[in-house]
Protein backbone atom coordinates (compact mmCIF):
# COMPACT_ATOMS: atom_id res chain seq x y z
CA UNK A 1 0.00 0.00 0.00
CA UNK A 2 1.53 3.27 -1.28
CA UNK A 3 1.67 6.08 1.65
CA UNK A 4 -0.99 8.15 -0.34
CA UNK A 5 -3.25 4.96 -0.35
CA UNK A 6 -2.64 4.69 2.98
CA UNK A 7 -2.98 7.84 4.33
CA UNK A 8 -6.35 7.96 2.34
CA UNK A 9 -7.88 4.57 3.54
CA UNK A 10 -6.60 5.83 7.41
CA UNK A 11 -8.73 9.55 6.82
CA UNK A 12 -12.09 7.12 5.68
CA UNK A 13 -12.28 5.95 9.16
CA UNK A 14 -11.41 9.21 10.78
CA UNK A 15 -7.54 9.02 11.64
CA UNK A 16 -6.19 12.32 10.19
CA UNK A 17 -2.98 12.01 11.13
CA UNK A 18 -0.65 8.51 11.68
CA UNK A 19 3.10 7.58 12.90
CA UNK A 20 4.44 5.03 9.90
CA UNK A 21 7.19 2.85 9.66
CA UNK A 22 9.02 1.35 6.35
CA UNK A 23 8.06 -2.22 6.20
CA UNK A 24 11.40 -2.97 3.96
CA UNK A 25 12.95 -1.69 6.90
CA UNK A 26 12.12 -4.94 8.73
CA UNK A 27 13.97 -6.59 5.93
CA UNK A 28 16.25 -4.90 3.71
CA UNK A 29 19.99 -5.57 5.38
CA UNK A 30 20.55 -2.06 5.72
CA UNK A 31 16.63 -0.22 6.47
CA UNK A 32 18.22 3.38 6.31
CA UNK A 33 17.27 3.29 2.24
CA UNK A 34 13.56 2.32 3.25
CA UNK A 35 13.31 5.55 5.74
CA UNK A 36 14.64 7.19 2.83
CA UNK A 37 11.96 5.90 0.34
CA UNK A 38 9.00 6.61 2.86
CA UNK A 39 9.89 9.99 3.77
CA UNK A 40 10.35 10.99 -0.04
CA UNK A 41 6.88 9.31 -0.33
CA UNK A 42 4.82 11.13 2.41
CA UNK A 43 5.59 14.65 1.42
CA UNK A 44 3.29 16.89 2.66
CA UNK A 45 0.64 14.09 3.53
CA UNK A 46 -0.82 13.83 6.92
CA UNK A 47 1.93 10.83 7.66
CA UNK A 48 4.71 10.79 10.08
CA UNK A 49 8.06 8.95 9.82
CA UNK A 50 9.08 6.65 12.18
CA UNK A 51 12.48 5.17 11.22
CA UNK A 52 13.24 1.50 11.27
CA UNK A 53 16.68 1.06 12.96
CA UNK A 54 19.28 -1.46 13.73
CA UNK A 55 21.34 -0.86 16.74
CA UNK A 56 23.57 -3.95 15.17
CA UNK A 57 24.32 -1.94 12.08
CA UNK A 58 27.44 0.11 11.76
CA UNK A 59 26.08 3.40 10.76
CA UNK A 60 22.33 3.42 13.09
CA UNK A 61 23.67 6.52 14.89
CA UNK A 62 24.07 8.36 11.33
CA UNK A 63 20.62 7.03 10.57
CA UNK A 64 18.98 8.15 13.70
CA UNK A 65 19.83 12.02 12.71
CA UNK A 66 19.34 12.15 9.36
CA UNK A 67 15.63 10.98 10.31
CA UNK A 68 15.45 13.51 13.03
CA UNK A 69 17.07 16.40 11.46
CA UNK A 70 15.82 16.06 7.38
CA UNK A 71 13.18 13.82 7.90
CA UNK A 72 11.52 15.24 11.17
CA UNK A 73 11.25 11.87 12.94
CA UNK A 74 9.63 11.73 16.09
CA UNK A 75 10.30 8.58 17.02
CA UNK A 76 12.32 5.40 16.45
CA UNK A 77 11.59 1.68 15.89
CA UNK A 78 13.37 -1.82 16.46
CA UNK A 79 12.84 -4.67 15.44
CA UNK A 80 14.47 -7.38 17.82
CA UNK A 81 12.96 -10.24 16.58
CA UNK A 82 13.01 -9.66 12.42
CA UNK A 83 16.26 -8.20 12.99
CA UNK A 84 18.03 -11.04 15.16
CA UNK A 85 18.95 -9.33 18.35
CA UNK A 86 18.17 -9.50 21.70
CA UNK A 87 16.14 -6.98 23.31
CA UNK A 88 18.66 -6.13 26.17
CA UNK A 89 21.49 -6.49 23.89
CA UNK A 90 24.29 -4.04 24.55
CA UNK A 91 23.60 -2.21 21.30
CA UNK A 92 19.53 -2.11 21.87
CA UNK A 93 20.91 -0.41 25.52
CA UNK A 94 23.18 2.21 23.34
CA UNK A 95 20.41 3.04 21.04
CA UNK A 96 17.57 3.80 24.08
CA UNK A 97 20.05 6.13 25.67
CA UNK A 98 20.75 7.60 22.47
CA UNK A 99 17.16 8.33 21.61
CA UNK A 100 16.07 9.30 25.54
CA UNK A 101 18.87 11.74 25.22
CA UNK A 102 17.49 13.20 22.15
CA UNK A 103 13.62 13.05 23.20
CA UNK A 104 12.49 10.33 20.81
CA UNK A 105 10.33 7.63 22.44
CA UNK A 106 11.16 4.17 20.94
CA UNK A 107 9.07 1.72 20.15
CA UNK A 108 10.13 -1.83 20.55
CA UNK A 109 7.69 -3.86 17.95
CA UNK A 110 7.32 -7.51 19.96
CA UNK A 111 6.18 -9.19 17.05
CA UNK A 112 4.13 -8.27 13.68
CA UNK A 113 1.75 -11.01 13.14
CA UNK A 114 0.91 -14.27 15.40
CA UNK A 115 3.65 -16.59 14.65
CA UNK A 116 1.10 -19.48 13.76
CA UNK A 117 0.52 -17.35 10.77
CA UNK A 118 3.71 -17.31 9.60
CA UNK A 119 5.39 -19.11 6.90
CA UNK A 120 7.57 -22.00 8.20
CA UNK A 121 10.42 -21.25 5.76
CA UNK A 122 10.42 -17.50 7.23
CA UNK A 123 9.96 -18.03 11.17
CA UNK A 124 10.46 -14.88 13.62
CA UNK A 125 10.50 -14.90 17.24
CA UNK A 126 8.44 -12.89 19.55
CA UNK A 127 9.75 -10.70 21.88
CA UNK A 128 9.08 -11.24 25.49
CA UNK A 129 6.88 -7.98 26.81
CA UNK A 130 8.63 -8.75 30.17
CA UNK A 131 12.30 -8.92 28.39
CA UNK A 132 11.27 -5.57 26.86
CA UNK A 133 10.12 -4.31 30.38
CA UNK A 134 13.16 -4.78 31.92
CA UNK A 135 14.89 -2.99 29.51
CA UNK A 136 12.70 0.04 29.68
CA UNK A 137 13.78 -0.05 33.60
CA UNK A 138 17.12 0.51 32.69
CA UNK A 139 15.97 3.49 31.02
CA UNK A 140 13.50 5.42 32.60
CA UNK A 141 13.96 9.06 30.96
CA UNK A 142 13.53 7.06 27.42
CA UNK A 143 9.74 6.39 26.45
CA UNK A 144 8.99 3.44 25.55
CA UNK A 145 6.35 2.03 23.20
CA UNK A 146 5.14 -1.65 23.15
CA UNK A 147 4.15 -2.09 19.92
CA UNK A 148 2.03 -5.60 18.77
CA UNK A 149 1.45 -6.30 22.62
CA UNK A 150 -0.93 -9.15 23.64
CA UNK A 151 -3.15 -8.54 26.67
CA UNK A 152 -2.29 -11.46 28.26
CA UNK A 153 1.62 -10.78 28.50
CA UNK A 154 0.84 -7.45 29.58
CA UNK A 155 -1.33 -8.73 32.55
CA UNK A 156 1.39 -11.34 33.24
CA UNK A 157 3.64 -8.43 34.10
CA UNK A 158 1.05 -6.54 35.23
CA UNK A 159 3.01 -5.13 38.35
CA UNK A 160 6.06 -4.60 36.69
CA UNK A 161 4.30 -2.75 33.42
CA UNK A 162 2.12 -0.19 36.49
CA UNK A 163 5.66 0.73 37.60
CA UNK A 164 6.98 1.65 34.76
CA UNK A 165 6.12 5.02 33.92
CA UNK A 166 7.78 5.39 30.73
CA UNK A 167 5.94 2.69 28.91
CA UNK A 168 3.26 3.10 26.24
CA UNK A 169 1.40 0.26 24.92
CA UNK A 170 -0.20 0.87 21.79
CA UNK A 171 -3.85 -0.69 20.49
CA UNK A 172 -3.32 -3.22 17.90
CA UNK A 173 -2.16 -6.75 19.58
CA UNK A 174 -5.14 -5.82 21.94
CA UNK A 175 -7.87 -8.80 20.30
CA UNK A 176 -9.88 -9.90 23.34
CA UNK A 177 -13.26 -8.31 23.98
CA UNK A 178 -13.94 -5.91 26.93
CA UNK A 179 -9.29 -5.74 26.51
CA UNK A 180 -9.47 -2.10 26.03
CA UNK A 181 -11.43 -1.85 29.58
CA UNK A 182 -8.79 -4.35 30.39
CA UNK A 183 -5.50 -2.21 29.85
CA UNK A 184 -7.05 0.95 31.19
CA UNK A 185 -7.33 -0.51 34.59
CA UNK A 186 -3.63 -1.60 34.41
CA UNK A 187 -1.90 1.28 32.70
CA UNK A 188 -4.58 4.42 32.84
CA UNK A 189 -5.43 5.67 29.29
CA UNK A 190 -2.60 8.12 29.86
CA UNK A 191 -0.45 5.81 28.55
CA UNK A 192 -2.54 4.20 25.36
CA UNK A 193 -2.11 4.68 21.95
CA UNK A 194 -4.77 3.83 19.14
CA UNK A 195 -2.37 1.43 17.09
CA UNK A 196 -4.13 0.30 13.64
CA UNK A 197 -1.46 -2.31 12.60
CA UNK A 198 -2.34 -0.95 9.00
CA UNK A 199 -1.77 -2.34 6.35
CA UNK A 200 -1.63 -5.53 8.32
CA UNK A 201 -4.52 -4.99 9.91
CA UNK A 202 -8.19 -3.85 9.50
CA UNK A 203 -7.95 -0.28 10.59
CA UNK A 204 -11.67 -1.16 11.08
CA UNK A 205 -11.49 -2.74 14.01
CA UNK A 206 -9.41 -0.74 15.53
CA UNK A 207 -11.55 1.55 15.59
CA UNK A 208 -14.24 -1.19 16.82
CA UNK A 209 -12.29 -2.08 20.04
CA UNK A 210 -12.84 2.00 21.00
CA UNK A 211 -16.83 1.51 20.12
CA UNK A 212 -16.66 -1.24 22.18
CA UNK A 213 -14.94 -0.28 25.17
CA UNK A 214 -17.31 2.52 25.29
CA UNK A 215 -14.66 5.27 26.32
CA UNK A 216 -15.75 8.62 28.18
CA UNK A 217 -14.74 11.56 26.61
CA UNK A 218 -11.46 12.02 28.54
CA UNK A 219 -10.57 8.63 28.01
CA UNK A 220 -11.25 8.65 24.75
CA UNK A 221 -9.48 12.16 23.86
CA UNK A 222 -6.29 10.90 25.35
CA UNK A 223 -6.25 7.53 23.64
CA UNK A 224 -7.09 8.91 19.97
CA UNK A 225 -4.82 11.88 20.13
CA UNK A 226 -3.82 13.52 23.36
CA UNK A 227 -1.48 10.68 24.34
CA UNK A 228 0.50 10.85 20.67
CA UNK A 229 0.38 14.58 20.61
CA UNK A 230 1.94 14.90 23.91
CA UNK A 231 4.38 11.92 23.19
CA UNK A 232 5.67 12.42 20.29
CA UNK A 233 4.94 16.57 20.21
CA UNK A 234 2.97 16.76 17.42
């Protein structure tokens, strides 16, 4: 899906503006020329780039400012598990003290699909959420986004995740009904983001899990664009 396509199907159902990332980047061996690609591609549409990096690859800290300084990033991602790193690996630690230092919240993508659905010549591991947890405690001026989180690993390290400040969880690994109720109770809406998954996912139901947690205004303010705006300073 092109980022115009995109950013078209995302204003149908009411999401004006979105945080992307390069899916190449996932893949390519070095993801800097994907960031490059998107950014060329969103232009002046309601899109914002968030950089794929690799903390393994020689050149991420060169990467991580042309985003922020040409490309206006506002954020970064990693991806332990497609990329073949641990999550507390020495150069994941480098690259959240990098970005903390600079302001940019991280997100740490724990997996993109359910690994069932994946093909068995092309198998990724998930990333632990508590693995990821106890990196973000290592790091507490960095802001940190869970991205692809399941409820139920969330509510396994339920104590852990309520002490931990500087973690976001966004929307879009969130599948069981009455979840949304579910995570507000454990993190506050505060600290929710409405994730779509897109193209991946339906961006209809992400939308559905809001309907259906039947949000009051306040919570539902901060969830579909307080949170981000504040976050990320848009």
């Amino acid at each position: 899906m092109s980022a115009p396509v995109l950013a078209a199907h995302l204003a149908d159902h009411g999401i004006t503006r979105a945080l992307v990332t390069p899916m190449e980047g996932i893949s390519w061996d070095d993801p800097q020329p994907a960031n490059e690609n998107l950014a060329e591609a969103i232009g002046t549409l309601p899109l914002t780039l968030v950089p794929a990096l690799d903390p393994t690859f020689p050149c991420w800290r060169r990467d991580l400012e042309r985003c922020r300084e040409a490309h206006g990033a506002r954020a970064v991602r990693i991806f332990p598990g497609y990329r073949g790193f641990p999550v507390d690996a020495s150069a994941v630690l480098e690259l959240l003290e990098a970005a903390g230092g600079r302001g940019l919240p991280v997100f740490v993508q724990l997996r993109m699909q359910d690994a069932r659905m994946q093909n068995r010549f092309a198998q990724y591991p998930d990333v632990a959420a508590a693995g990821a947890l106890g990196v973000a405690s290592l790091f507490p001026g960095t802001r940190i986004v869970l991205g692809g989180a399941r409820l139920g690993e969330l509510e396994a390290a339920r104590a852990q995740l309520g002490r931990l400040e500087n973690v976001f969880v966004e929307t879009s690994g969130i599948e069981r009904v009455g979840g949304m109720r579910v995570l507000i109770g454990m993190v506050g809406a505060g600290r929710i983001l409405l994730g779509t998954h897109a193209p991946l996912f339906l961006v209809r139901a992400a939308i559905l899990k809001l309907e259906e947690a039947e949000l009051d205004e306040n919570e539902a303010k901060a969830i579909t664009e307080g949170n981000a705006r504040g976050l990320f300073g848009l």
